[in-house]
N, C-alpha and C. Protein backbone atom coordinates (compact mmCIF):
# COMPACT_ATOMS: atom_id res chain seq x y z
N UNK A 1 139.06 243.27 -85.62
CA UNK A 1 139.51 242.19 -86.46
C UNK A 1 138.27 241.37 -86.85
N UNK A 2 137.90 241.05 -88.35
CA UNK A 2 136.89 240.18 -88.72
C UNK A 2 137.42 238.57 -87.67
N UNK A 3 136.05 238.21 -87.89
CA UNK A 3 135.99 237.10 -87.46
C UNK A 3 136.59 235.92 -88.26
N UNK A 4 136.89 235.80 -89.35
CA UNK A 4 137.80 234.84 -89.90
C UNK A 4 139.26 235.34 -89.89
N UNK A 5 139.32 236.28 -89.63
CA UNK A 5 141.01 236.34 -89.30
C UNK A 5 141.18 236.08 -87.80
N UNK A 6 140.03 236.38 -86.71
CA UNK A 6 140.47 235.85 -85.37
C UNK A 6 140.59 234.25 -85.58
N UNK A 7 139.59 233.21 -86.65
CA UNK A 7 139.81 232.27 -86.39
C UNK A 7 141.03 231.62 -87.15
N UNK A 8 141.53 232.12 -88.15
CA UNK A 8 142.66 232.20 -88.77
C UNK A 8 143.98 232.53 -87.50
N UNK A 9 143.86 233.32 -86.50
CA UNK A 9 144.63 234.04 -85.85
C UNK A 9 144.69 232.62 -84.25
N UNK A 10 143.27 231.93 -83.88
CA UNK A 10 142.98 231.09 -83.02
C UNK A 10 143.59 229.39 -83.20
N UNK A 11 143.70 229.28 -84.70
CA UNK A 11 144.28 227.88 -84.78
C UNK A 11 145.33 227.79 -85.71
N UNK A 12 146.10 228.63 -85.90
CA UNK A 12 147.44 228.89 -86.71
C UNK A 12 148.48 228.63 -85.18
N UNK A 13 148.54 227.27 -84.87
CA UNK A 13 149.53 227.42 -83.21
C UNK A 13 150.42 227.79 -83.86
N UNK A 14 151.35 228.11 -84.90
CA UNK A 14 152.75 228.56 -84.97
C UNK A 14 152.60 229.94 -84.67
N UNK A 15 151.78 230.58 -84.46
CA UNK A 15 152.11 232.12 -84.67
C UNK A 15 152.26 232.56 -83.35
N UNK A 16 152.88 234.14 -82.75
CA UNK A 16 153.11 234.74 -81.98
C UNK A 16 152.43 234.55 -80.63
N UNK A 17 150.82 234.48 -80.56
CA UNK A 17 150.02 234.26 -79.84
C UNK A 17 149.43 233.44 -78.86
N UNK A 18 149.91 232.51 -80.03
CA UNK A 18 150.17 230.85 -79.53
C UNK A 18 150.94 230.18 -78.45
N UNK A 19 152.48 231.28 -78.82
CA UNK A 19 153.49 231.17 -77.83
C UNK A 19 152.87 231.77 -76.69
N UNK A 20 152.63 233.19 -76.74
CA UNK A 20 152.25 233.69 -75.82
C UNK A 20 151.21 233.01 -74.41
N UNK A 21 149.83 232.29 -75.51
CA UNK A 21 148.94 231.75 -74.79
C UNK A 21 149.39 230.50 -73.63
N UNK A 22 150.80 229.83 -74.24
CA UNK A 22 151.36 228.64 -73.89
C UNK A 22 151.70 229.47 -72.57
N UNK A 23 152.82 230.05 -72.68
CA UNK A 23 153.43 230.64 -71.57
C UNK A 23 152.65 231.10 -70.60
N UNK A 24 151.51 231.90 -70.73
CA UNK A 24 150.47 232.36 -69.91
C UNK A 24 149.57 230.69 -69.10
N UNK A 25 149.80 230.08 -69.76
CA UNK A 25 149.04 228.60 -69.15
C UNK A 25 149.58 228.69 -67.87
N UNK A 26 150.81 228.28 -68.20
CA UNK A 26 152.50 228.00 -67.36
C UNK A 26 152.48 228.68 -66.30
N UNK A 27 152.17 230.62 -66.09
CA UNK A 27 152.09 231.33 -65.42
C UNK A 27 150.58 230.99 -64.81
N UNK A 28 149.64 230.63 -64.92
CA UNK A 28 148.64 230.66 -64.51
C UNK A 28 148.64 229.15 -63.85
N UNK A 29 148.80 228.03 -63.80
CA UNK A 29 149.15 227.09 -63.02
C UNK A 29 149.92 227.45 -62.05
N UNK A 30 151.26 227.58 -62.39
CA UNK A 30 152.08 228.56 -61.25
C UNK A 30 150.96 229.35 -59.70
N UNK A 31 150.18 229.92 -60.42
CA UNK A 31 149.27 230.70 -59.71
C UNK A 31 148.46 229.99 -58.98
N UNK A 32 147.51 229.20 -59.77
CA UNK A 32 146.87 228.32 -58.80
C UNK A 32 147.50 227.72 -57.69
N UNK A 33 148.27 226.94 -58.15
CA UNK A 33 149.52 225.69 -57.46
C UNK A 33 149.61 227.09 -55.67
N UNK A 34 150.04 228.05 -55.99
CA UNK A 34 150.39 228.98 -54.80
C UNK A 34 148.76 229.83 -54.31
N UNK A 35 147.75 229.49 -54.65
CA UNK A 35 146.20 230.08 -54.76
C UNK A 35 146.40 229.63 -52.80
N UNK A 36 145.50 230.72 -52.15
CA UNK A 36 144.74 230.15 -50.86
C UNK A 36 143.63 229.32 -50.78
N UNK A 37 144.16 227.61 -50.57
CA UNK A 37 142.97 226.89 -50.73
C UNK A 37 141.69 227.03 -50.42
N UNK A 38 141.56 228.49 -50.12
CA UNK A 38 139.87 228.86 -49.77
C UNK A 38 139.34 229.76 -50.89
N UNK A 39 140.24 229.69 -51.86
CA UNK A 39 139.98 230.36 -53.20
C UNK A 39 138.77 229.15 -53.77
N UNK A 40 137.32 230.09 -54.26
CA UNK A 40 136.82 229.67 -54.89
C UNK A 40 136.99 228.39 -56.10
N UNK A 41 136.48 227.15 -56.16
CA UNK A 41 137.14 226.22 -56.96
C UNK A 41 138.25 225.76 -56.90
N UNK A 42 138.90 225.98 -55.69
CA UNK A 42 140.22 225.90 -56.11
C UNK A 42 140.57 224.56 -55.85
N UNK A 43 140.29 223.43 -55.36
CA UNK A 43 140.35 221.92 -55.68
C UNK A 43 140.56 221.49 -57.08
N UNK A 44 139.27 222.42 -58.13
CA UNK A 44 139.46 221.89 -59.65
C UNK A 44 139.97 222.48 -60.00
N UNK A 45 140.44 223.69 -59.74
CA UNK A 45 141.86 224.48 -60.54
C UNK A 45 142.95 224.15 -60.09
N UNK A 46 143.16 223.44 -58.92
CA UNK A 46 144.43 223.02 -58.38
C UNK A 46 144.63 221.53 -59.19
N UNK A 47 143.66 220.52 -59.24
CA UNK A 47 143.87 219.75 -60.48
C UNK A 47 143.86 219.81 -61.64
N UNK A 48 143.61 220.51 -61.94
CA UNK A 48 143.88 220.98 -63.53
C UNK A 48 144.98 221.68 -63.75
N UNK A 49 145.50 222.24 -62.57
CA UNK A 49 147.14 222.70 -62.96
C UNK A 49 147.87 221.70 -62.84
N UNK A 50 148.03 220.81 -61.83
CA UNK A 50 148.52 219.61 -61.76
C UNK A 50 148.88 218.82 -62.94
N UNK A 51 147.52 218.66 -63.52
CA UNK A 51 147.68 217.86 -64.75
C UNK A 51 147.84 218.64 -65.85
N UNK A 52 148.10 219.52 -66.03
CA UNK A 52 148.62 220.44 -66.85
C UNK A 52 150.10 219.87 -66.99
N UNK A 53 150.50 220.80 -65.78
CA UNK A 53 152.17 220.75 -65.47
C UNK A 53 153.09 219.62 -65.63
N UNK A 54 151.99 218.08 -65.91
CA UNK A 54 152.64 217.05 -65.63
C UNK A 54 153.39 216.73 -67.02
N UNK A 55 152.89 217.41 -68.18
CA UNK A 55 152.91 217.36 -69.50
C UNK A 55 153.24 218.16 -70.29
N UNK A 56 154.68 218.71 -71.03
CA UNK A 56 154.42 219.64 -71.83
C UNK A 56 153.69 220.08 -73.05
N UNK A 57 153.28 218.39 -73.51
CA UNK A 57 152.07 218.96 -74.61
C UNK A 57 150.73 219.15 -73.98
N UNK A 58 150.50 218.87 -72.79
CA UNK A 58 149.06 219.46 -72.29
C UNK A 58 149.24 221.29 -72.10
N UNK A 59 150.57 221.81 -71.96
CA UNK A 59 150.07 223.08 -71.96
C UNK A 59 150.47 223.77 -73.65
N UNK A 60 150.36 223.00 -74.51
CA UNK A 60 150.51 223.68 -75.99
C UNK A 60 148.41 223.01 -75.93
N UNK A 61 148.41 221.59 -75.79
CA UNK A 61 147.11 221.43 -76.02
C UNK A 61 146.29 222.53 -74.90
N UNK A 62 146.19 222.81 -73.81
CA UNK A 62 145.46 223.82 -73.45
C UNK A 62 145.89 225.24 -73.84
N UNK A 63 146.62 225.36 -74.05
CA UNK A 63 146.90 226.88 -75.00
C UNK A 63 146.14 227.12 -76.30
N UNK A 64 145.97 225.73 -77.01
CA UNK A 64 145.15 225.82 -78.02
C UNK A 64 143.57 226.22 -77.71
N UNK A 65 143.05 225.39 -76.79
CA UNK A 65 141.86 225.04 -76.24
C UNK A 65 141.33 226.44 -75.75
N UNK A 66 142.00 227.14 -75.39
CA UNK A 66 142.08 228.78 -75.12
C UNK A 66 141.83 229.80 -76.27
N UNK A 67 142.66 229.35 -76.97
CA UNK A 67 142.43 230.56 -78.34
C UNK A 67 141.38 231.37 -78.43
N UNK A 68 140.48 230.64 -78.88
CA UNK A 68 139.13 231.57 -78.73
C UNK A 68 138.45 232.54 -77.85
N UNK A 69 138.92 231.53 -76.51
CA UNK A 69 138.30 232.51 -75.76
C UNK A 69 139.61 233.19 -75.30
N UNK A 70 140.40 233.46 -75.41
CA UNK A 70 141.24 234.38 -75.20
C UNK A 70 141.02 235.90 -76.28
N UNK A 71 140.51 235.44 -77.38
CA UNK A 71 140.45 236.34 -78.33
C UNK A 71 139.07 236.83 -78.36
N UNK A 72 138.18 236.57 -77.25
CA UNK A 72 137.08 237.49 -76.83
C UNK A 72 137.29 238.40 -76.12
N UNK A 73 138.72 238.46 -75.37
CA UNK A 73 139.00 239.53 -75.12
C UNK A 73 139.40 240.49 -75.79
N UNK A 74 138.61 241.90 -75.97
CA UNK A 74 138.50 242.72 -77.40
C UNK A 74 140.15 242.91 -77.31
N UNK A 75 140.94 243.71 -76.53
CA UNK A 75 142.25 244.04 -75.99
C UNK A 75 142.81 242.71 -77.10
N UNK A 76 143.25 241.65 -76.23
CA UNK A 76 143.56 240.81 -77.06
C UNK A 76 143.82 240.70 -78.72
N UNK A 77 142.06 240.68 -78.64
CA UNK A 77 141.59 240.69 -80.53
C UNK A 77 142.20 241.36 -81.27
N UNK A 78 142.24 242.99 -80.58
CA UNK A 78 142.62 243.84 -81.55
C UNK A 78 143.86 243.97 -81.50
N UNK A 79 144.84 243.29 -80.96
CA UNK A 79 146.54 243.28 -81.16
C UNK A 79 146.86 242.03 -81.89
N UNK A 80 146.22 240.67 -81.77
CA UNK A 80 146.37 239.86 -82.38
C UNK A 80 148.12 239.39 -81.36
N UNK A 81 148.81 238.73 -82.69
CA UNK A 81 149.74 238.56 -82.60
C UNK A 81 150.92 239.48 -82.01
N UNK A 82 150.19 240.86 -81.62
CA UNK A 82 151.39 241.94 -81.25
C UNK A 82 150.75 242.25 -79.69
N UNK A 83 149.63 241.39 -79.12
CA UNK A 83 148.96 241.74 -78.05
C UNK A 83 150.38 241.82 -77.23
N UNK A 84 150.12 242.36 -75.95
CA UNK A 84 150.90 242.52 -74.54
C UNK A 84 151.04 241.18 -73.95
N UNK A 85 152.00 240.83 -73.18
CA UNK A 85 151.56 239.43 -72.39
C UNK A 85 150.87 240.24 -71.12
N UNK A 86 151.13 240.91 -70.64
CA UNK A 86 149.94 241.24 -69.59
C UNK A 86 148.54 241.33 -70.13
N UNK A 87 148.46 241.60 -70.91
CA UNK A 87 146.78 241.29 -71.64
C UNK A 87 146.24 239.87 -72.01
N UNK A 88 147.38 239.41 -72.54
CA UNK A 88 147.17 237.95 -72.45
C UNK A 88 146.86 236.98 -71.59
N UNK A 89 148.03 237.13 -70.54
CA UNK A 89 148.03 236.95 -69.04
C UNK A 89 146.65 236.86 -68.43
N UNK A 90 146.21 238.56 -68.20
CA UNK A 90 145.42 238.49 -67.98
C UNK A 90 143.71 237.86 -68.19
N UNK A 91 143.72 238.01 -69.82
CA UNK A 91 142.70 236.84 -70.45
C UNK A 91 142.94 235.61 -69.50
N UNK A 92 143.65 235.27 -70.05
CA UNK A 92 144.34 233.86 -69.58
C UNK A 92 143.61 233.39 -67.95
N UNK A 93 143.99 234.52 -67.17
CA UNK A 93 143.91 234.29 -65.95
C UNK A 93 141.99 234.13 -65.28
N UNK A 94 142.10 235.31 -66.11
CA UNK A 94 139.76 235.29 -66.50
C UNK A 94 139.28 234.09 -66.84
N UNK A 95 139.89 232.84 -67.39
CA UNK A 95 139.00 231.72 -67.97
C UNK A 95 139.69 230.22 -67.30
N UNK A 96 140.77 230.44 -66.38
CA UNK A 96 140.98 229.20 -65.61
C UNK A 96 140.09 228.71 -64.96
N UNK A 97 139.11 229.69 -63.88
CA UNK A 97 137.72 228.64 -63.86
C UNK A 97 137.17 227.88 -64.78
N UNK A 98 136.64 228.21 -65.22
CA UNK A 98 136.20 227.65 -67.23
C UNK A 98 136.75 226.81 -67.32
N UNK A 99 138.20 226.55 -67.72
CA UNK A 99 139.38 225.54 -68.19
C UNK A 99 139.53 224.53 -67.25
N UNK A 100 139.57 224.92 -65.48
CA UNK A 100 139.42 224.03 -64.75
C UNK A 100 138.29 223.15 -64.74
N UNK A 101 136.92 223.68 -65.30
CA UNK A 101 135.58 222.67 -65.15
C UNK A 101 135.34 222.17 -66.69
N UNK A 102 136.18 222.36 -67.18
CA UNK A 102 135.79 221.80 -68.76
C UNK A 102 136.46 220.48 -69.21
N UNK A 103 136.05 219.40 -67.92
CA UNK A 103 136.73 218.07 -68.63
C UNK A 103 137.80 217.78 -69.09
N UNK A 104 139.16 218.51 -68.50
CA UNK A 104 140.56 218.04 -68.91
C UNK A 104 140.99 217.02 -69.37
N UNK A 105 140.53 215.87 -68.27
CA UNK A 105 141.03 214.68 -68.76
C UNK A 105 140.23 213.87 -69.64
């Protein structure tokens, strides 16, 4: 996929992906929240799910905040809007470190 249709594809939140990315937040807090607190980072990923969860527009706003790098995952890229949620998911699940140290609040 050219690069102006991924970014066409990254900030269009109405489309397929979008949903997807949201839901994958949701599942990935979930995850942390139940993580073994001897999981690497897991203080700032355990607050950042926290404050995620507390809000339903914080997980459309971090779903957004994702786009991109969700769509560096080639898998991802090249389904676009028809990707798998296990591919998604999985993106998803690759950049919660990241998302946890990137200044939430």
């Amino acid at each position: 996929m050219a690069y102006l249709d991924l970014y066409n594809l990254a900030f269009d939140d109405a489309n397929d992906l979008h949903k997807k990315a949201a839901v994958a937040v949701v599942v990935a807090t979930r995850a942390v929240i139940a993580e073994d607190p001897e999981t690497p980072q897991h203080d700032s990923r355990l607050a950042w799910a926290r404050w995620i969860i507390a809000s339903p527009s914080r997980v459309l706003t971090e779903a957004h905040r994702a786009m991109l790098h969700l769509l560096a995952d080639g898998t991802v890229a090249a389904a676009g809007n028809a990707a798998a949620d296990g591919g998604v998911q999985s993106a998803m699940n690759d950049i919660v470190g990241w998302l946890a140290k990137g200044g939430y609040r």
